[in-house]
C-alpha atoms as a PDB file:
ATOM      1  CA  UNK A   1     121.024 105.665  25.050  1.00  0.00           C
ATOM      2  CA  UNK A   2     121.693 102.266  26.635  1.00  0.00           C
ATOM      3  CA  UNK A   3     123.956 104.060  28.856  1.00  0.00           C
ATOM      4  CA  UNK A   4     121.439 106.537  29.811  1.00  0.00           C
ATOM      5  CA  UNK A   5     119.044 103.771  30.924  1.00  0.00           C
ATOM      6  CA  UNK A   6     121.536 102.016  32.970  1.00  0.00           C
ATOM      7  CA  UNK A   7     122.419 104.587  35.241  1.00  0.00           C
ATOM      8  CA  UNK A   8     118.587 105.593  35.492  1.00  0.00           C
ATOM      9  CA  UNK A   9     118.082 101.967  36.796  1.00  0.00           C
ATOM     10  CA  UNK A  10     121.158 101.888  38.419  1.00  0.00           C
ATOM     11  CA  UNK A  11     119.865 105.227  40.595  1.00  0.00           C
ATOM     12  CA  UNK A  12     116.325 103.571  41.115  1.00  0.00           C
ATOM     13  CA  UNK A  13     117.246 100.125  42.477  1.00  0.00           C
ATOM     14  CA  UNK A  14     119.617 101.983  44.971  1.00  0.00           C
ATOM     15  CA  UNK A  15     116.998 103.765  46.268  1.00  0.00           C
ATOM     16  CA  UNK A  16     114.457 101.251  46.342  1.00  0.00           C
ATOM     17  CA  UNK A  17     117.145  99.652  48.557  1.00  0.00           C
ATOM     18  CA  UNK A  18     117.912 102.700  51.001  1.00  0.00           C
ATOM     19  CA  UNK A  19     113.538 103.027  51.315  1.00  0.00           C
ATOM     20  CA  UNK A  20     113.333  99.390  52.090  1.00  0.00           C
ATOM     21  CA  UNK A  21     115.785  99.148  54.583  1.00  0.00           C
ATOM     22  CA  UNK A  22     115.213 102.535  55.922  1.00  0.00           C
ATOM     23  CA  UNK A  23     111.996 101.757  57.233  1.00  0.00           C
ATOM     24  CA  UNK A  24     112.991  98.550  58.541  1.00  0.00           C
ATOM     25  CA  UNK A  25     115.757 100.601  60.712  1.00  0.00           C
ATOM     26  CA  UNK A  26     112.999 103.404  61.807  1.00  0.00           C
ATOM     27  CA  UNK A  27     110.385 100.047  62.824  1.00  0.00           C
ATOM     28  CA  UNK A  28     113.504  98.636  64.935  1.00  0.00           C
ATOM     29  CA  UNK A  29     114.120 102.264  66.881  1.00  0.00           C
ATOM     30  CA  UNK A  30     110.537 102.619  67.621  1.00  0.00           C
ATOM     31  CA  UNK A  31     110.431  99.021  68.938  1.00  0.00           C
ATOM     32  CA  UNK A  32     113.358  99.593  70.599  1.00  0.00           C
ATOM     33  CA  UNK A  33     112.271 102.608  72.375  1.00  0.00           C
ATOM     34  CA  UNK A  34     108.706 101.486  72.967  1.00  0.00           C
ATOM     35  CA  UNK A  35     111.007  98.082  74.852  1.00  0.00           C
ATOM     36  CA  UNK A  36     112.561 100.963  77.174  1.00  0.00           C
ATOM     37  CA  UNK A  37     109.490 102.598  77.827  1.00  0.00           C
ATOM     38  CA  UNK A  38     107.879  99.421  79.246  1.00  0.00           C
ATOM     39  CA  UNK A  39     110.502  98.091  80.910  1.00  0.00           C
ATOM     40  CA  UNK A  40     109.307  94.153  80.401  1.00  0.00           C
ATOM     41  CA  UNK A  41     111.979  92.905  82.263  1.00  0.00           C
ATOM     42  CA  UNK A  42     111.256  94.798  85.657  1.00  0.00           C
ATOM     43  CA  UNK A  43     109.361  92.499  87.749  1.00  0.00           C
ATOM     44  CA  UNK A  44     105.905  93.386  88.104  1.00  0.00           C
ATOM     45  CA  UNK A  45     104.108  94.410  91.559  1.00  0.00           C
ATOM     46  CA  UNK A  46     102.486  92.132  93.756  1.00  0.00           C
ATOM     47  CA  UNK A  47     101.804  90.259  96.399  1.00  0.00           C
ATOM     48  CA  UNK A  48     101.116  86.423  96.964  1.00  0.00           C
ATOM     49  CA  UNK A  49     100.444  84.406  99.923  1.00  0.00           C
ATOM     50  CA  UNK A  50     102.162  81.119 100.462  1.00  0.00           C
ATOM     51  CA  UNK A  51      98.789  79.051 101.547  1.00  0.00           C
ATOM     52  CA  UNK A  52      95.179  79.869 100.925  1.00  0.00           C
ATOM     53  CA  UNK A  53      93.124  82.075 103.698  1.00  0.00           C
ATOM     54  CA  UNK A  54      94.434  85.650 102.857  1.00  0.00           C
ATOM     55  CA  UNK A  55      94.919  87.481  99.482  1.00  0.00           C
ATOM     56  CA  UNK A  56      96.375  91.068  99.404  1.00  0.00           C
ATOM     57  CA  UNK A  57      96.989  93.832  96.642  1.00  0.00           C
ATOM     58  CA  UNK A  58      98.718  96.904  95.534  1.00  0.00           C
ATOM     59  CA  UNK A  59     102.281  96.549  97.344  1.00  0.00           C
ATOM     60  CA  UNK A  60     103.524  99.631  97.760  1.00  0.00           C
ATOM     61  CA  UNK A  61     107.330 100.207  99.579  1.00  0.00           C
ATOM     62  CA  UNK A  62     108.253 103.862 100.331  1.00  0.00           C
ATOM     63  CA  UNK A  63     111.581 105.039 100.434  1.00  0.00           C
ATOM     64  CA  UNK A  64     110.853 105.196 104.219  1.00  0.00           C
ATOM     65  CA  UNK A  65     110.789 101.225 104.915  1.00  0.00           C
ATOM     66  CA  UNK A  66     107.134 101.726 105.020  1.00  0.00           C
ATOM     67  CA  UNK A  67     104.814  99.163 103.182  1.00  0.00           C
ATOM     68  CA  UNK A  68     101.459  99.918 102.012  1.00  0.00           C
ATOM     69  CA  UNK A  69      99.259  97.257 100.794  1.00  0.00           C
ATOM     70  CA  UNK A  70      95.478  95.637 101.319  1.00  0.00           C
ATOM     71  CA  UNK A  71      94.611  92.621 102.920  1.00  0.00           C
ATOM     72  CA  UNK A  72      91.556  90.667 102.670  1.00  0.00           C
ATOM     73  CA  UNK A  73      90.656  87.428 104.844  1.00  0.00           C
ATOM     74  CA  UNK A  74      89.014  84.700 102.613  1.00  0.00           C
ATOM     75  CA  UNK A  75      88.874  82.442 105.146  1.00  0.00           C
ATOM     76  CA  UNK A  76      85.630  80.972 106.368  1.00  0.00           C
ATOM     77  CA  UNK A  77      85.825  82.697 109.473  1.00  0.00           C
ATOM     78  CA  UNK A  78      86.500  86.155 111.507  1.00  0.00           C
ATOM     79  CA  UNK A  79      89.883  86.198 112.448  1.00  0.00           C
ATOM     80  CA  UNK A  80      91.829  88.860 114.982  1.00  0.00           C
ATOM     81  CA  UNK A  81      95.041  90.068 113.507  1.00  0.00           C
ATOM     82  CA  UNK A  82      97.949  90.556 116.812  1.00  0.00           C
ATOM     83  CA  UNK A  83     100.540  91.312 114.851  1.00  0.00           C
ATOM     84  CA  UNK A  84     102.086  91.939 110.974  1.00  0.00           C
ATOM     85  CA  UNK A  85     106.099  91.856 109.956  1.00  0.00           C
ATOM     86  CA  UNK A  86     107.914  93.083 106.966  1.00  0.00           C
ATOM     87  CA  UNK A  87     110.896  91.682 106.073  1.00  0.00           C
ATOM     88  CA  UNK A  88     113.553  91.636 103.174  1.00  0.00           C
ATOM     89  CA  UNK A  89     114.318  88.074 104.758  1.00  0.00           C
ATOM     90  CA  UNK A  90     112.882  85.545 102.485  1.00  0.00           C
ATOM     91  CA  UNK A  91     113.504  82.724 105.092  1.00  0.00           C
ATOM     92  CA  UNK A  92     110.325  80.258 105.413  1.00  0.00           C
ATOM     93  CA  UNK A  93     110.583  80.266 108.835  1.00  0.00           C
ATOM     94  CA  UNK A  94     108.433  83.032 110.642  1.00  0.00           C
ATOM     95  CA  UNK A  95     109.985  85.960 112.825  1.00  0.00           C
ATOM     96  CA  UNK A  96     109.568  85.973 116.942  1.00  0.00           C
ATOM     97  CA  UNK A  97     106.266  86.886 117.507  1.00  0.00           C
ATOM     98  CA  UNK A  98     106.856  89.239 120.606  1.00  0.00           C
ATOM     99  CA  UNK A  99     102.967  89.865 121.243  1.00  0.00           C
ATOM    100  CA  UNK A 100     103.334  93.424 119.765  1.00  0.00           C
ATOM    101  CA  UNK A 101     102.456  94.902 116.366  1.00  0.00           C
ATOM    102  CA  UNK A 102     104.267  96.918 114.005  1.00  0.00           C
ATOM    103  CA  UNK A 103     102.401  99.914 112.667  1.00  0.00           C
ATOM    104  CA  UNK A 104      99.043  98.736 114.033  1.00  0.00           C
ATOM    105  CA  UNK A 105      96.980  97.728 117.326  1.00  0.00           C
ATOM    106  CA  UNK A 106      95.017  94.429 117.683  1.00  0.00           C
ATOM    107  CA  UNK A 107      92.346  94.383 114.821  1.00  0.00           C
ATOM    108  CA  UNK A 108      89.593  92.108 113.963  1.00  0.00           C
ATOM    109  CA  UNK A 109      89.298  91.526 110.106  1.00  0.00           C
ATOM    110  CA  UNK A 110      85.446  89.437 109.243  1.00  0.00           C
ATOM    111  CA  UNK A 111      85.669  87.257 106.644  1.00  0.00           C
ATOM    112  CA  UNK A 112      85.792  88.713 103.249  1.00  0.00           C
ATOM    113  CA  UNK A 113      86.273  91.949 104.651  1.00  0.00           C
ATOM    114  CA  UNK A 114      89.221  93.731 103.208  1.00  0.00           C
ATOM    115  CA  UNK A 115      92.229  95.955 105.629  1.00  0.00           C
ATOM    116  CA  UNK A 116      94.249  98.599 103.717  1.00  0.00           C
ATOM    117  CA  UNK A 117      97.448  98.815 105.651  1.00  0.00           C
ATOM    118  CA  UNK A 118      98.495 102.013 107.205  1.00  0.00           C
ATOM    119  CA  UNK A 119     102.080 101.150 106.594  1.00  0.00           C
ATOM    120  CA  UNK A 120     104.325  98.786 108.315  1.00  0.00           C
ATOM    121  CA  UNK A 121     107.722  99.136 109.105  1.00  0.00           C
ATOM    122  CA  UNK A 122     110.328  96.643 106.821  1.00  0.00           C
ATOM    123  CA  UNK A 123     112.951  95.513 108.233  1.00  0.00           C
ATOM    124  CA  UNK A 124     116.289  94.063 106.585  1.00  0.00           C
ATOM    125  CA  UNK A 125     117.578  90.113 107.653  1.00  0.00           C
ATOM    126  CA  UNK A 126     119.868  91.788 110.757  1.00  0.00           C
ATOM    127  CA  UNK A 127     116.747  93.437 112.191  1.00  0.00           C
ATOM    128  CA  UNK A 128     117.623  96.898 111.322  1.00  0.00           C
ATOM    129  CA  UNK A 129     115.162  99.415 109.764  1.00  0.00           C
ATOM    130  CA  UNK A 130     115.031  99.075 106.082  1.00  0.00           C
ATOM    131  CA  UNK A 131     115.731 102.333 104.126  1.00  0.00           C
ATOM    132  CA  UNK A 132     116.026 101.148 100.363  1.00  0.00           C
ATOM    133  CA  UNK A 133     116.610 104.039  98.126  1.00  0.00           C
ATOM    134  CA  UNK A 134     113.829 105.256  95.887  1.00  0.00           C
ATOM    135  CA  UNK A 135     113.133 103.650  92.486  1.00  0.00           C
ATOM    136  CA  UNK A 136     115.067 100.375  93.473  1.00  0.00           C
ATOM    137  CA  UNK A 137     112.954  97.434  93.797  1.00  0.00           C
ATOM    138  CA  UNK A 138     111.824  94.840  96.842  1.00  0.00           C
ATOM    139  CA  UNK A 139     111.530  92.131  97.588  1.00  0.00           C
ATOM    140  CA  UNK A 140     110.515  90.359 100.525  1.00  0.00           C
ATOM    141  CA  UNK A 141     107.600  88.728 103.052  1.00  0.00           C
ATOM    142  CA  UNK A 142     104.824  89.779 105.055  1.00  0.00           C
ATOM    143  CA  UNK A 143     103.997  88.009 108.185  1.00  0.00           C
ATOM    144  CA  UNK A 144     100.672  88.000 109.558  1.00  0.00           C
ATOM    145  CA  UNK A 145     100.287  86.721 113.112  1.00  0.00           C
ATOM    146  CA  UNK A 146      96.809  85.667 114.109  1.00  0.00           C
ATOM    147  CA  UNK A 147      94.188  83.627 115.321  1.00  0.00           C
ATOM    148  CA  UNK A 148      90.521  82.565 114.563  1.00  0.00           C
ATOM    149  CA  UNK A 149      87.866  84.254 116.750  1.00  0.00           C
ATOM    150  CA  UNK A 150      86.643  80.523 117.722  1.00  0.00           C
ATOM    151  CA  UNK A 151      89.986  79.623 118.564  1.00  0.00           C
ATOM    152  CA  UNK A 152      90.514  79.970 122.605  1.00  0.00           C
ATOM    153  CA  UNK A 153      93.099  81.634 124.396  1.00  0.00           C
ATOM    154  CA  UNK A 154      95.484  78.956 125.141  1.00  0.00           C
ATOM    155  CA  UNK A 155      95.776  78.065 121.190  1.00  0.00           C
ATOM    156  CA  UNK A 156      98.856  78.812 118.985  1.00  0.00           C
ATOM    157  CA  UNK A 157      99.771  81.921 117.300  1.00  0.00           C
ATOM    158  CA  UNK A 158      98.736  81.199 113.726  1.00  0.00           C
ATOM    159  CA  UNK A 159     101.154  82.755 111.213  1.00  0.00           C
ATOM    160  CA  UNK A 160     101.095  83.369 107.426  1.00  0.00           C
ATOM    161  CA  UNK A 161     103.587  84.818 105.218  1.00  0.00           C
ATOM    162  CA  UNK A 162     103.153  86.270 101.249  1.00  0.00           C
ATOM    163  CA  UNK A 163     106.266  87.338  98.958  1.00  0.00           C
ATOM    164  CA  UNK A 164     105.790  91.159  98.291  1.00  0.00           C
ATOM    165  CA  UNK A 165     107.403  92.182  95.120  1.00  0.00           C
ATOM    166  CA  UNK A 166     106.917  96.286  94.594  1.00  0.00           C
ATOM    167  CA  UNK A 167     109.023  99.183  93.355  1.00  0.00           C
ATOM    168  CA  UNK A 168     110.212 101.835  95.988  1.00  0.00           C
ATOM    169  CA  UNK A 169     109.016 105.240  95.699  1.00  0.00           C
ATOM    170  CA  UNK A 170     110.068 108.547  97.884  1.00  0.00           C
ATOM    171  CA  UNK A 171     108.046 108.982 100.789  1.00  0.00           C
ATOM    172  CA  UNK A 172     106.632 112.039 101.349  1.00  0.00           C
ATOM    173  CA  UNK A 173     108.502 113.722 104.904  1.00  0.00           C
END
């Protein structure tokens, strides 16, 4: 009889121990999976300028070399945009301003007023097109080249850069 019993309580404590630990192993696979689902290690999306005047949003890099993002002037006054660089260069020091813009003409932004971006060209720290490959990320600066609208014609080229973090996607042909 005592024999009986002790293999009846043998049986029952090992499978309070498989239960116990089996649903400790099924919580760690569903956290694990949930971990590659989210990804929290991939840097997240954005964009930041260096000084205060301009904020932007949604950076978006195609697999093109074309970034797509909004802009909005919070400075106290109008401003008129000449020019805007992309760059994979994370250098502090601005690129030649050669009186042209990439992707855009001359355009006046009023204060608060917010510019989506029709896409501007990236370029890599040699000065060659940037064509990262889909689903890789970037990293890199926007340069915005302009001046006040009180500001007179023989004043400086004002310049501004922001880091642009964002995750390539395929451009559509």
């Amino acid at each position: 009889m005592i024999g009986k019993l002790n293999k009846k309580m043998r049986g029952q404590a090992a499978m309070e121990y498989l239960m116990t630990y089996g649903w400790a192993l099924l919580v760690i696979v569903v956290v694990i999976a949930i971990l590659l689902v989210i990804n929290p290690l991939q840097p997240p999306a954005g964009c930041r300028f260096d000084q205060m005047g301009f904020t932007c949003s949604d950076p978006l890099l195609g697999s093109n070399g074309l970034l797509y993002l909004k802009v909005t002037n919070g400075n106290n006054n109008n401003v008129e945009i000449y020019g805007m660089n992309c760059t994979s260069d994370k250098s502090p020091k601005p690129p030649a301003f050669n009186g042209t813009t990439t992707g855009s003409r001359v355009t006046s932004l009023q204060r608060q007023e917010t510019l989506e971006l029709p896409g501007i060209q990236c370029y890599d720290a040699k000065g060659a097109k940037l064509v990262p490959a889909a689903g890789s990320d970037f990293s890199g600066k926007l340069w915005i080249f302009y001046k006040n609208e009180e500001d007179g014609a023989s004043y400086p080229m004002r310049s501004i850069s922001a880091n642009v973090v964002s995750k390539v996607v395929a451009a559509s042909p």
